[in-house]
N, C-alpha and C. Protein backbone atom coordinates (compact mmCIF):
# COMPACT_ATOMS: atom_id res chain seq x y z
N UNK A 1 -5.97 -38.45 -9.12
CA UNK A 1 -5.37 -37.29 -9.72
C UNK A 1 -3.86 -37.39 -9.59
N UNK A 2 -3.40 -37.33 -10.43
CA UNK A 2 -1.63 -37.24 -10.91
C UNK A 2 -1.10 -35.75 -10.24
N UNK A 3 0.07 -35.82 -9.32
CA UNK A 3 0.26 -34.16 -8.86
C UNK A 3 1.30 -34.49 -9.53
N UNK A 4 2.45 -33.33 -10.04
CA UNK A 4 3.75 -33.15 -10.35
C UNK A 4 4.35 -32.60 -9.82
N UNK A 5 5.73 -32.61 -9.17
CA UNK A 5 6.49 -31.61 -8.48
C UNK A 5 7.27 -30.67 -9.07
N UNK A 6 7.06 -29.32 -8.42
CA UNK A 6 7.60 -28.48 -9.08
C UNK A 6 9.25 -28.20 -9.27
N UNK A 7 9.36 -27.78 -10.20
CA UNK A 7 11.05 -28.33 -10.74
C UNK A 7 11.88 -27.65 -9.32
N UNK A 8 12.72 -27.37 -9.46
CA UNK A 8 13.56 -27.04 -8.27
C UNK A 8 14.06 -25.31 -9.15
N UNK A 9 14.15 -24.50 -7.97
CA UNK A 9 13.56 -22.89 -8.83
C UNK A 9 15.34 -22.73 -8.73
N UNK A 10 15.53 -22.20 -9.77
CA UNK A 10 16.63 -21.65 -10.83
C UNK A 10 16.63 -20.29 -9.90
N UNK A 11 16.14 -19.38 -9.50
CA UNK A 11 15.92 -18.00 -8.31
C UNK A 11 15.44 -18.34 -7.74
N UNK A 12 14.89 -17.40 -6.82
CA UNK A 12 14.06 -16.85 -5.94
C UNK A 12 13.15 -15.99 -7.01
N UNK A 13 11.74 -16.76 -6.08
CA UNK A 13 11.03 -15.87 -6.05
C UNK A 13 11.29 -14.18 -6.32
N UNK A 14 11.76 -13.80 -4.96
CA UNK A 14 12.27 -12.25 -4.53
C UNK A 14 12.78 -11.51 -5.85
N UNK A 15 13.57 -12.51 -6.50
CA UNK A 15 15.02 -12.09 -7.44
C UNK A 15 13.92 -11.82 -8.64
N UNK A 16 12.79 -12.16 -8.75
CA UNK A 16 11.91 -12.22 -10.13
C UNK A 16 11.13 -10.33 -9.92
N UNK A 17 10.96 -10.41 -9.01
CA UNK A 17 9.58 -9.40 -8.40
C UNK A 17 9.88 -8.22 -9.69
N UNK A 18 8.59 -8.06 -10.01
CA UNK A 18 8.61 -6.37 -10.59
C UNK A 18 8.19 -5.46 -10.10
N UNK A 19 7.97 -5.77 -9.11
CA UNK A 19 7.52 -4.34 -8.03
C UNK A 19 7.60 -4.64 -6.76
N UNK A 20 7.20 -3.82 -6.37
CA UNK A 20 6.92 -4.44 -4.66
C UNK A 20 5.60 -3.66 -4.32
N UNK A 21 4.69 -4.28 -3.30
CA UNK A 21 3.92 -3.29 -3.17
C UNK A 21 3.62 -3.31 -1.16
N UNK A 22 2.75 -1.89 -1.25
CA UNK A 22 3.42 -1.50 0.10
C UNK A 22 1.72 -1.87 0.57
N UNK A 23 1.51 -2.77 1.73
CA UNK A 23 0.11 -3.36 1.94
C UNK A 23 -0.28 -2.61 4.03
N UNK A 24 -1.22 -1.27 3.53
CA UNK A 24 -1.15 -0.99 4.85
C UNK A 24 -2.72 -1.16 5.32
N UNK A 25 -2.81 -1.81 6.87
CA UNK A 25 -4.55 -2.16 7.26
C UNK A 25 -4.54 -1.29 7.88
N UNK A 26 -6.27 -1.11 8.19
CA UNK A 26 -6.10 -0.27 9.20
C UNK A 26 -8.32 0.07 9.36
N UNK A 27 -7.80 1.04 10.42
CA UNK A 27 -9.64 1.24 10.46
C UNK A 27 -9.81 2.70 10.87
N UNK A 28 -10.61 3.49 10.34
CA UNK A 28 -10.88 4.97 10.54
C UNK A 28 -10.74 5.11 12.22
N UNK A 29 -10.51 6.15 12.60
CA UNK A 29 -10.86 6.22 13.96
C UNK A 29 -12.30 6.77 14.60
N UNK A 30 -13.12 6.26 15.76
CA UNK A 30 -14.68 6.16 15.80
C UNK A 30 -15.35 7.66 15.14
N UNK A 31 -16.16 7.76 14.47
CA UNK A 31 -17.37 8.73 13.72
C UNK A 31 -16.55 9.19 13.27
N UNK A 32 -15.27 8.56 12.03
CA UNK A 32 -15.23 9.39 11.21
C UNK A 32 -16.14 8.77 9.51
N UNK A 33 -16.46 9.91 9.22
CA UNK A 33 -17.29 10.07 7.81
C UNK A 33 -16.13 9.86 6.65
N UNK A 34 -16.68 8.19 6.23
CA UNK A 34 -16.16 7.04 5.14
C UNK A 34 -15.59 8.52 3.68
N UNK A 35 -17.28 9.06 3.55
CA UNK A 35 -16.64 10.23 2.11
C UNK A 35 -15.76 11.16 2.39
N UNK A 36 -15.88 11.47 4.13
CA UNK A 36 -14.47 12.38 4.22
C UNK A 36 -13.12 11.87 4.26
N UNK A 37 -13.14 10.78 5.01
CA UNK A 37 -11.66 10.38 4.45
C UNK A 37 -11.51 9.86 3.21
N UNK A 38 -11.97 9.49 1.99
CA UNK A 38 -12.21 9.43 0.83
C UNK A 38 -11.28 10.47 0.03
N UNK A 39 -12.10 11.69 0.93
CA UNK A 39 -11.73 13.35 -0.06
C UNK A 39 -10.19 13.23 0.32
N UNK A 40 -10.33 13.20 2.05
CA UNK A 40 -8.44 13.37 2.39
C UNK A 40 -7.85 12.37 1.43
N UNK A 41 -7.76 11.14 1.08
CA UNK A 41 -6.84 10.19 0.24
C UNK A 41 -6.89 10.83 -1.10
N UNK A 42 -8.02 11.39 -1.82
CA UNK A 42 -7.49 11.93 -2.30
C UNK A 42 -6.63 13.44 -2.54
N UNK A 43 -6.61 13.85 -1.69
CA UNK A 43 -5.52 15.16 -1.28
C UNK A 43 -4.08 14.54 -1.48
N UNK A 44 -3.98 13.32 -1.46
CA UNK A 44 -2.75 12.72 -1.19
C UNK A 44 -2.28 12.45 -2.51
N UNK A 45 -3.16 12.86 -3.74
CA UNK A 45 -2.57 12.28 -4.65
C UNK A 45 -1.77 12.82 -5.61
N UNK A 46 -1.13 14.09 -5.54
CA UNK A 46 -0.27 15.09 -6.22
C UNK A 46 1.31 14.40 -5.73
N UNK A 47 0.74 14.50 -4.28
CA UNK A 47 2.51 14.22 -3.40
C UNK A 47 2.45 12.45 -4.09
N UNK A 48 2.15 11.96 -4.10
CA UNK A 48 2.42 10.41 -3.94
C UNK A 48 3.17 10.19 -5.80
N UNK A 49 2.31 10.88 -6.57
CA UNK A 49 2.27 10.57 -8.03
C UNK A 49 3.73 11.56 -8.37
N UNK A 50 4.52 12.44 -7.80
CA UNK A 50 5.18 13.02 -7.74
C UNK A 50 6.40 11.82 -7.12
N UNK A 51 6.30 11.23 -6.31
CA UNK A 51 7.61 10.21 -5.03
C UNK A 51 8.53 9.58 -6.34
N UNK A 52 9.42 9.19 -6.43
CA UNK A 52 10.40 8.54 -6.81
C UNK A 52 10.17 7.18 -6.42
N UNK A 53 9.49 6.53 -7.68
CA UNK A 53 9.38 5.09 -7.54
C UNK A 53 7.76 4.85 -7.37
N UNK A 54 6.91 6.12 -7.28
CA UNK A 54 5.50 5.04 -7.35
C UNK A 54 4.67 5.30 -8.60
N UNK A 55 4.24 3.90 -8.47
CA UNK A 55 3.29 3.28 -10.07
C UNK A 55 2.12 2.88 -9.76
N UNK A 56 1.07 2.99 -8.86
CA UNK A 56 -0.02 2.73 -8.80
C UNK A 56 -0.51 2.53 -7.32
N UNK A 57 -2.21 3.14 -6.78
CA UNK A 57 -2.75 3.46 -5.61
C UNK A 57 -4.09 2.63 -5.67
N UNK A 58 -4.31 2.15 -4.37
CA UNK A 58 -6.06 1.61 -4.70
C UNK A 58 -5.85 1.58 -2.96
N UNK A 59 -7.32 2.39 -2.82
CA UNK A 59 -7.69 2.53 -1.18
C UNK A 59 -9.26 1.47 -0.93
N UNK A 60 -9.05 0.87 -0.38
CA UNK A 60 -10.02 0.07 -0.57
C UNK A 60 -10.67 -0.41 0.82
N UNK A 61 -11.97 -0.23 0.76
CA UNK A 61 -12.88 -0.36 2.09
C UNK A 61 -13.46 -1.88 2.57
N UNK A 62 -13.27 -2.14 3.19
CA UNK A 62 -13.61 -3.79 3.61
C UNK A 62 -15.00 -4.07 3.82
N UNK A 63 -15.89 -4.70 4.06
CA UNK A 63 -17.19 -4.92 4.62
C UNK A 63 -17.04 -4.82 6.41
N UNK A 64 -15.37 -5.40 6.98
CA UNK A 64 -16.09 -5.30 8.06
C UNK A 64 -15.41 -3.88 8.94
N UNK A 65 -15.05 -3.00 8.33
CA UNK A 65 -14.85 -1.74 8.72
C UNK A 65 -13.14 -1.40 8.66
N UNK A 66 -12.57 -2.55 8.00
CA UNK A 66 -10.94 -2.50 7.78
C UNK A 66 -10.70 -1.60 6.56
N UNK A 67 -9.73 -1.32 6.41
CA UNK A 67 -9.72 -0.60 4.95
C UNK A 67 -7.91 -0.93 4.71
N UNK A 68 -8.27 -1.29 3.45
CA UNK A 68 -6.44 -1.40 2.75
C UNK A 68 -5.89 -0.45 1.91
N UNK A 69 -4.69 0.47 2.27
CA UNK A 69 -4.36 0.75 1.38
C UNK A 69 -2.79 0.72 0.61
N UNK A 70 -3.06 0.25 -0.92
CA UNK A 70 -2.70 -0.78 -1.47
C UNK A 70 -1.66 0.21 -2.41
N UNK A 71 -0.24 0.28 -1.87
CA UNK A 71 0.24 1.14 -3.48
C UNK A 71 1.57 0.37 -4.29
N UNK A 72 1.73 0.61 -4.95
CA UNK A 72 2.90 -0.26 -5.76
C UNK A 72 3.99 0.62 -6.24
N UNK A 73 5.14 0.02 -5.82
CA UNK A 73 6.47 1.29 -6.08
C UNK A 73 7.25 0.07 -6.75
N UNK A 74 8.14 0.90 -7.49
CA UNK A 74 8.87 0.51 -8.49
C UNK A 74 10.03 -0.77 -7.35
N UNK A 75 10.27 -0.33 -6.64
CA UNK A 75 11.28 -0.99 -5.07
C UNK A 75 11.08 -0.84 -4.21
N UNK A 76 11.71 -1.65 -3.59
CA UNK A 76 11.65 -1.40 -1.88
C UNK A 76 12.16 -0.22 -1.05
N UNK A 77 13.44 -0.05 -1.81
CA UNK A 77 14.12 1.70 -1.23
C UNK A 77 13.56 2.80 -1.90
N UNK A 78 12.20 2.97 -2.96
CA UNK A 78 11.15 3.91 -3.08
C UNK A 78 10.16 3.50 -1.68
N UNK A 79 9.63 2.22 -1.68
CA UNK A 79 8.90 2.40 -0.74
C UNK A 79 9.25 2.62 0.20
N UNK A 80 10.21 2.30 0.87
CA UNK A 80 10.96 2.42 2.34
C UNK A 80 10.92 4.38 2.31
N UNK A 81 11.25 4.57 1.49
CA UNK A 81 11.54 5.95 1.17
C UNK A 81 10.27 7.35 1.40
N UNK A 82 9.77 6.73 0.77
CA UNK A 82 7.64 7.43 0.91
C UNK A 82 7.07 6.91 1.62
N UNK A 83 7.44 5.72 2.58
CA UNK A 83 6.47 5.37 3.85
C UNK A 83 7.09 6.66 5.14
N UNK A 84 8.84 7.39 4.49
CA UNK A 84 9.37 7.89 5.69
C UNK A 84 8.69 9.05 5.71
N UNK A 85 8.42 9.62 4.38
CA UNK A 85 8.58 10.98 3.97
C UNK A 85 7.09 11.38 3.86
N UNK A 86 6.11 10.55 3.92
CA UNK A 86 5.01 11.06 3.90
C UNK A 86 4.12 11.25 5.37
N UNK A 87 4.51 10.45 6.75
CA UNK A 87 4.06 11.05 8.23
C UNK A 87 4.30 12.72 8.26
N UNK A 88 5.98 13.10 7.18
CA UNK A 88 5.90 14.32 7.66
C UNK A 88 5.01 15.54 6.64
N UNK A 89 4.72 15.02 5.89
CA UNK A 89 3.89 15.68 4.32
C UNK A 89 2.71 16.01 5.33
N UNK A 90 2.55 17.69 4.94
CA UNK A 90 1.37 18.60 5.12
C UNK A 90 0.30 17.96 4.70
N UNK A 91 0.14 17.93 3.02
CA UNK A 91 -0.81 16.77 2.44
C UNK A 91 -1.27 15.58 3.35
N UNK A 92 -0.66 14.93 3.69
CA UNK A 92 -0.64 13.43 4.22
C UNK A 92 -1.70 13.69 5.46
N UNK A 93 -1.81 14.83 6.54
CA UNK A 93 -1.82 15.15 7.71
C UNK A 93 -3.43 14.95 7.74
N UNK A 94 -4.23 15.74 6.92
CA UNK A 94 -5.68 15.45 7.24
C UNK A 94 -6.36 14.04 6.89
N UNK A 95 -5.25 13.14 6.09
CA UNK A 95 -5.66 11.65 5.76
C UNK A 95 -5.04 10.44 7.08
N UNK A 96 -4.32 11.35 7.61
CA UNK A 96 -3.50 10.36 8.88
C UNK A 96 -4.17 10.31 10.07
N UNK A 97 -4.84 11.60 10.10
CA UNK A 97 -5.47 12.06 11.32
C UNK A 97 -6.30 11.41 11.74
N UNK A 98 -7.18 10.56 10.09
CA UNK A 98 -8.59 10.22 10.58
C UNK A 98 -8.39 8.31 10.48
N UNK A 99 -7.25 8.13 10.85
CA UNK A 99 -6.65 6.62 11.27
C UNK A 99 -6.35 6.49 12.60
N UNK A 100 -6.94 5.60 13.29
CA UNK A 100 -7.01 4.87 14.24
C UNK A 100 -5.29 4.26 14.52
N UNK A 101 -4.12 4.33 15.12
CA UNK A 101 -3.06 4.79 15.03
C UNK A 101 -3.35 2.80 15.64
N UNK A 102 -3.55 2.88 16.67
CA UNK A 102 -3.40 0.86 17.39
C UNK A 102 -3.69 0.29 16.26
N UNK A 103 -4.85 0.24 15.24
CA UNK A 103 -5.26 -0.59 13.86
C UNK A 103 -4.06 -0.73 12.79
N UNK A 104 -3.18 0.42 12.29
CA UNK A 104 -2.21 -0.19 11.81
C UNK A 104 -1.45 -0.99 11.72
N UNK A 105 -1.47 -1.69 10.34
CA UNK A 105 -0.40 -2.71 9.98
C UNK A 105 0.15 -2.35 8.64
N UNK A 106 1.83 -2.68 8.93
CA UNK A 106 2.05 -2.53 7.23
C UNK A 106 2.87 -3.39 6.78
N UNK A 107 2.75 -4.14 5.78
CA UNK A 107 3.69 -4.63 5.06
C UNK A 107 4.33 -4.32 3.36
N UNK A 108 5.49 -4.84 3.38
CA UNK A 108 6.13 -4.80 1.55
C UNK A 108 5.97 -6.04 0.89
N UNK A 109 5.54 -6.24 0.08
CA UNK A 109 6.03 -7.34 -0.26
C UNK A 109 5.91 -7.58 -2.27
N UNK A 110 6.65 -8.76 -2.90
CA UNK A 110 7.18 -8.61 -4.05
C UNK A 110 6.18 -9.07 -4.77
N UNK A 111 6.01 -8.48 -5.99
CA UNK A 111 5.08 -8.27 -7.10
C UNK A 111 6.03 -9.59 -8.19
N UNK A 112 5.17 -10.52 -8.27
CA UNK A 112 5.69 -11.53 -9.16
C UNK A 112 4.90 -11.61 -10.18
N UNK A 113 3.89 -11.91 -10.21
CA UNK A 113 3.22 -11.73 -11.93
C UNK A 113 2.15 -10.57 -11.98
N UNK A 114 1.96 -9.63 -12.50
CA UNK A 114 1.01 -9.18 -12.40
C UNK A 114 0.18 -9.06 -13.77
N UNK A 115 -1.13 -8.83 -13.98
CA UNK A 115 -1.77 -8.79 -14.87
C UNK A 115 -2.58 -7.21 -14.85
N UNK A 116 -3.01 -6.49 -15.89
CA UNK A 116 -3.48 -5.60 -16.07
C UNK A 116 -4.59 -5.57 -17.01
């Protein structure tokens, strides 16, 4: 098999991104009920669809009890911005509660091709 090397990049990566998206893990904290925190995420979705800078949400449950949730903001200083502003959101409070606080992880990172 013939490999080719890839040309030498004209940018960055980074410099291309059309979004960024904000990647947080995590795991319920013990007996809480999967459809109730379900209902809380969605409580969250007036404030979030309202933030300056976000374009799309997907909460998503793992097989082995992790759960991601996955949102996409227009930038990094929207996301930086609604990761600050939503610990203190009333809304936010009955969906935070039922997270296991040690299981968190979060990262940003840049949206280079996406397909829809």
């Amino acid at each position: 098999m013939q490999t080719t090397a890839c040309p030498a990049p004209t940018e960055t990566a980074q410099n291309q991104a059309t979004a960024v998206v904000e990647v947080v893990g995590f795991r319920l904290i013990a007996g809480c009920d999967p459809a109730r925190f379900a209902k809380a995420a969605r409580g969250t979705e007036t404030l979030l669809r309202n933030m300056a800078g976000f374009r799309r949400r997907r909460l998503v449950q793992a097989g082995d009890g992790m759960w991601i949730d996955w949102v996409e903001w227009t930038d990094l200083d929207a996301a930086h911005a609604a990761a600050q502003s939503v610990v203190a959101a009333p809304e936010f409070a009955p969906f935070l509660a039922m997270i296991d606080p040690d299981s968190v992880t979060m990262r940003h990172d840049a949206v280079i091709v996406a397909m829809d």
